[in-house]
N, C-alpha and C. Protein backbone atom coordinates (compact mmCIF):
# COMPACT_ATOMS: atom_id res chain seq x y z
N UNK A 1 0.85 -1.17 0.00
CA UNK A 1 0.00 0.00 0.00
C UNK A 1 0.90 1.24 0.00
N UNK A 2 0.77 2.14 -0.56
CA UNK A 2 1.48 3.58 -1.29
C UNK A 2 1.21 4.27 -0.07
N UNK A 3 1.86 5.14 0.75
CA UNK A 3 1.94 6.04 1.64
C UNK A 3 0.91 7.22 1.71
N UNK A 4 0.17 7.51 0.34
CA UNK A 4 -0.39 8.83 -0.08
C UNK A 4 -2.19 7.46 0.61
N UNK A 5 -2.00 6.45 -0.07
CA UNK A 5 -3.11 5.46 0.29
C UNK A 5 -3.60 5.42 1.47
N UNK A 6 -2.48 4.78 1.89
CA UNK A 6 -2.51 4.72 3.58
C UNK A 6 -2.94 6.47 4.47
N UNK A 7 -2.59 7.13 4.12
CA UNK A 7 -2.62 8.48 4.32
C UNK A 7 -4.18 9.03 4.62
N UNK A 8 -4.63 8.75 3.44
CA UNK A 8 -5.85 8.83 3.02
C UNK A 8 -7.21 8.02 3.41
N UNK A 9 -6.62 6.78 4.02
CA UNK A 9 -7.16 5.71 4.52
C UNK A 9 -7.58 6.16 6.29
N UNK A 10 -6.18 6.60 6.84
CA UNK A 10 -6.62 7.22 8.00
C UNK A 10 -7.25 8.29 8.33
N UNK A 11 -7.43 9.34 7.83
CA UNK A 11 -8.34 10.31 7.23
C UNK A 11 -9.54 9.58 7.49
N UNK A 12 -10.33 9.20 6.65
CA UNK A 12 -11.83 7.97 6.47
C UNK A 12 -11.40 7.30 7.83
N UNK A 13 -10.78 6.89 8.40
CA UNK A 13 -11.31 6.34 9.78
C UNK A 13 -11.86 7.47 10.86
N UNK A 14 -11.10 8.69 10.65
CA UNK A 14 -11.40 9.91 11.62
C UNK A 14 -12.84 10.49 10.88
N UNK A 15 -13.44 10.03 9.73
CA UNK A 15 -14.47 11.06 9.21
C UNK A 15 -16.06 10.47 9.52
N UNK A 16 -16.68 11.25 10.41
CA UNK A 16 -18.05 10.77 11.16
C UNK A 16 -18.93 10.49 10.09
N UNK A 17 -20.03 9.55 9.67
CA UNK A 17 -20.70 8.80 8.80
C UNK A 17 -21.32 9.74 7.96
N UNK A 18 -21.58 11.11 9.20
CA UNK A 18 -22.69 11.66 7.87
C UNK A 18 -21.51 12.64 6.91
N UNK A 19 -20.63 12.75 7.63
CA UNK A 19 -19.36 13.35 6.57
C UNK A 19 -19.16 12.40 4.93
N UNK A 20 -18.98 11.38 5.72
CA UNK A 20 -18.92 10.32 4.65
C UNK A 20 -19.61 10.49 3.51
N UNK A 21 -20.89 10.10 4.02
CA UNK A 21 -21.81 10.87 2.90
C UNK A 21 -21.71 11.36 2.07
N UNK A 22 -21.05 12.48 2.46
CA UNK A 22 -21.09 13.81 1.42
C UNK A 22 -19.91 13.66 0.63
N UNK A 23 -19.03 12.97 0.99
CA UNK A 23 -17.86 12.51 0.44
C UNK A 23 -17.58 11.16 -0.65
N UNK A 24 -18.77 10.75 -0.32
CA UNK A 24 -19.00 9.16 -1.21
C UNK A 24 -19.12 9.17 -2.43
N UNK A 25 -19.97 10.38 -2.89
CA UNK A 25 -20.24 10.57 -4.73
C UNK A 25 -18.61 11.15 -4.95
N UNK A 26 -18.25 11.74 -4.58
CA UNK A 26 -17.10 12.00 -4.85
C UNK A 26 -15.94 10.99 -5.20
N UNK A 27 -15.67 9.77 -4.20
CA UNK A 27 -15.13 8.77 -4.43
C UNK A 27 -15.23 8.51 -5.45
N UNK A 28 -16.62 7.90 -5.78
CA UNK A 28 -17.23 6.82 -6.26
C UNK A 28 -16.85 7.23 -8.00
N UNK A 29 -16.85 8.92 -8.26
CA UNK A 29 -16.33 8.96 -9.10
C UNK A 29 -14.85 9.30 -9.11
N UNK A 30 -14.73 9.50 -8.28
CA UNK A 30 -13.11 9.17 -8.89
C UNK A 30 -12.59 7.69 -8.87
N UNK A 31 -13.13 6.97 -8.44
CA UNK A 31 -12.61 5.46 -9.07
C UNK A 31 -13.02 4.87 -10.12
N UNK A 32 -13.43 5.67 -10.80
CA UNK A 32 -14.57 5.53 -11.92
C UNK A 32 -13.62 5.54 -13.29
N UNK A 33 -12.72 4.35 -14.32
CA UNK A 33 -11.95 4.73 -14.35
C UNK A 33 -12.48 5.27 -16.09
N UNK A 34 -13.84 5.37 -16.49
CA UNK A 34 -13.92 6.34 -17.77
C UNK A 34 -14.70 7.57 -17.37
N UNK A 35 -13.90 8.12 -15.83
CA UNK A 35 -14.94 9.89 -15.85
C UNK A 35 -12.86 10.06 -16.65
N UNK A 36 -13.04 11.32 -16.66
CA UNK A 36 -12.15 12.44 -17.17
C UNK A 36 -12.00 13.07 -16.47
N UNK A 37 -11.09 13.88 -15.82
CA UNK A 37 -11.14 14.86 -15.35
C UNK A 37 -10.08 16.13 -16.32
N UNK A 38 -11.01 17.33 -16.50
CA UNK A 38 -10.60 18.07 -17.92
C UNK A 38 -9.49 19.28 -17.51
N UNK A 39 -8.71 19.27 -17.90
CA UNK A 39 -7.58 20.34 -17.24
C UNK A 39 -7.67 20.86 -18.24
N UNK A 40 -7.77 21.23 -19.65
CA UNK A 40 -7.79 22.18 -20.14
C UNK A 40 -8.52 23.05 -20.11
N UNK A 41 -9.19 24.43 -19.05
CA UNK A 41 -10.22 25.11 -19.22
C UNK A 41 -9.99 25.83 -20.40
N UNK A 42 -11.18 26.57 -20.33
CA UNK A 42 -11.09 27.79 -20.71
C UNK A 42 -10.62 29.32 -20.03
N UNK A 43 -10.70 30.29 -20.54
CA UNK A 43 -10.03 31.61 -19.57
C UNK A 43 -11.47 31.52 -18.62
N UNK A 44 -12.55 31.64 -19.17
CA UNK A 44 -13.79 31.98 -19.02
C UNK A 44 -13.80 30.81 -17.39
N UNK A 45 -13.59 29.67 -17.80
CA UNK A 45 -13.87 28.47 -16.67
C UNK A 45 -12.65 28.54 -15.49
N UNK A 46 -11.56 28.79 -15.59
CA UNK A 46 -10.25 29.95 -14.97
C UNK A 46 -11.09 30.80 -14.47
N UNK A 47 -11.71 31.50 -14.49
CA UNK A 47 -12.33 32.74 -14.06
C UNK A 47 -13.25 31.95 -12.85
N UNK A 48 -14.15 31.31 -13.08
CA UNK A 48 -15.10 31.23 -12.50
C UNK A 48 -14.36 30.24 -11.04
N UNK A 49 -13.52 29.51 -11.60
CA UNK A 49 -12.56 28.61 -10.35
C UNK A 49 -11.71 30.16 -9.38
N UNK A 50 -11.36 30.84 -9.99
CA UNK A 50 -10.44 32.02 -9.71
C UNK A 50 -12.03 32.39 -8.51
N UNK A 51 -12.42 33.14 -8.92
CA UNK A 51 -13.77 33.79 -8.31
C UNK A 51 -14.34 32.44 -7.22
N UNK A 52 -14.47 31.57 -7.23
CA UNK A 52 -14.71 30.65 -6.08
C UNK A 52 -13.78 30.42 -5.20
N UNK A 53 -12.60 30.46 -5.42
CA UNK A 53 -11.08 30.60 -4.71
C UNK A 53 -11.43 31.63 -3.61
N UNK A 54 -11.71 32.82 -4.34
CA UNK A 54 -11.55 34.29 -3.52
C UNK A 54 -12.62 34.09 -2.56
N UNK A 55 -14.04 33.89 -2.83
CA UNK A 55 -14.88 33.61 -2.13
C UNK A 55 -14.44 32.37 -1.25
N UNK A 56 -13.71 31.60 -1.03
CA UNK A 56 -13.55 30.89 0.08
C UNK A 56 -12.57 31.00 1.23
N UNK A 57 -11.44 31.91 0.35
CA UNK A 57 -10.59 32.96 1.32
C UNK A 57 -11.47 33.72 2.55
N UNK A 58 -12.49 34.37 1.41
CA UNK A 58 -13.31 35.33 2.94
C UNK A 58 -14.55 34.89 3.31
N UNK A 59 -14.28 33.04 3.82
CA UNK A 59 -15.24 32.87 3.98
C UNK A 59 -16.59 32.35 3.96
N UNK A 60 -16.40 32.73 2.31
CA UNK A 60 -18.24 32.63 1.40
C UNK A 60 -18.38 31.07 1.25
N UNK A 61 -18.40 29.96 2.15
CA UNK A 61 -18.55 28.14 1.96
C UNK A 61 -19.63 28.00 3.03
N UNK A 62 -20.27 26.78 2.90
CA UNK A 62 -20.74 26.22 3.93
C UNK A 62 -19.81 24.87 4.61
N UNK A 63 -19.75 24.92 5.75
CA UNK A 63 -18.78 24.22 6.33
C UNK A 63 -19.12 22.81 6.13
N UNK A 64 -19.05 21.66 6.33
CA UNK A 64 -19.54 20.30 6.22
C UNK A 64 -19.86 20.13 7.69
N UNK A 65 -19.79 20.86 8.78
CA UNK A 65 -20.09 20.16 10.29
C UNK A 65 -21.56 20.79 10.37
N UNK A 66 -21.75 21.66 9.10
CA UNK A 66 -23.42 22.65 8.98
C UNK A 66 -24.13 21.74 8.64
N UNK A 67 -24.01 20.99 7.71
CA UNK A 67 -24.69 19.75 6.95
C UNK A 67 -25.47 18.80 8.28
N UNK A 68 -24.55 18.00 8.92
CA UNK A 68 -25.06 17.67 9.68
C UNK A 68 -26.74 17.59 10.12
């Protein structure tokens, strides 16, 4: 088992069920091995990642312990 694995593995033992949750579609596609994930944006799609960046600097997220 790869260190970054294991890493990641202990993480998910510390994360409470309903965290999980919210974290599971996420997995599920990333083991998914025909999604894509697209690195070439556009300036336009740059922008909009740029502008969600800033907004989480000051703040502007909902936390995951809110979910709950």
């Amino acid at each position: 088992m790869t260190a970054i694995r294991k890493e990641i593995l202990n993480y998910i033992d510390e994360i409470s069920d309903s965290k999980l949750e919210a974290l599971q579609p996420i997995l599920m596609l990333l083991a998914d091995d025909s999604v894509q994930i697209e690195t070439d944006l556009t300036d336009e799609e740059k922008a909009v990642v740029a502008e969600g960046r800033q907004e989480y600097k000051k703040g502007g997220f909902i936390p995951l312990d809110s979910l709950e």
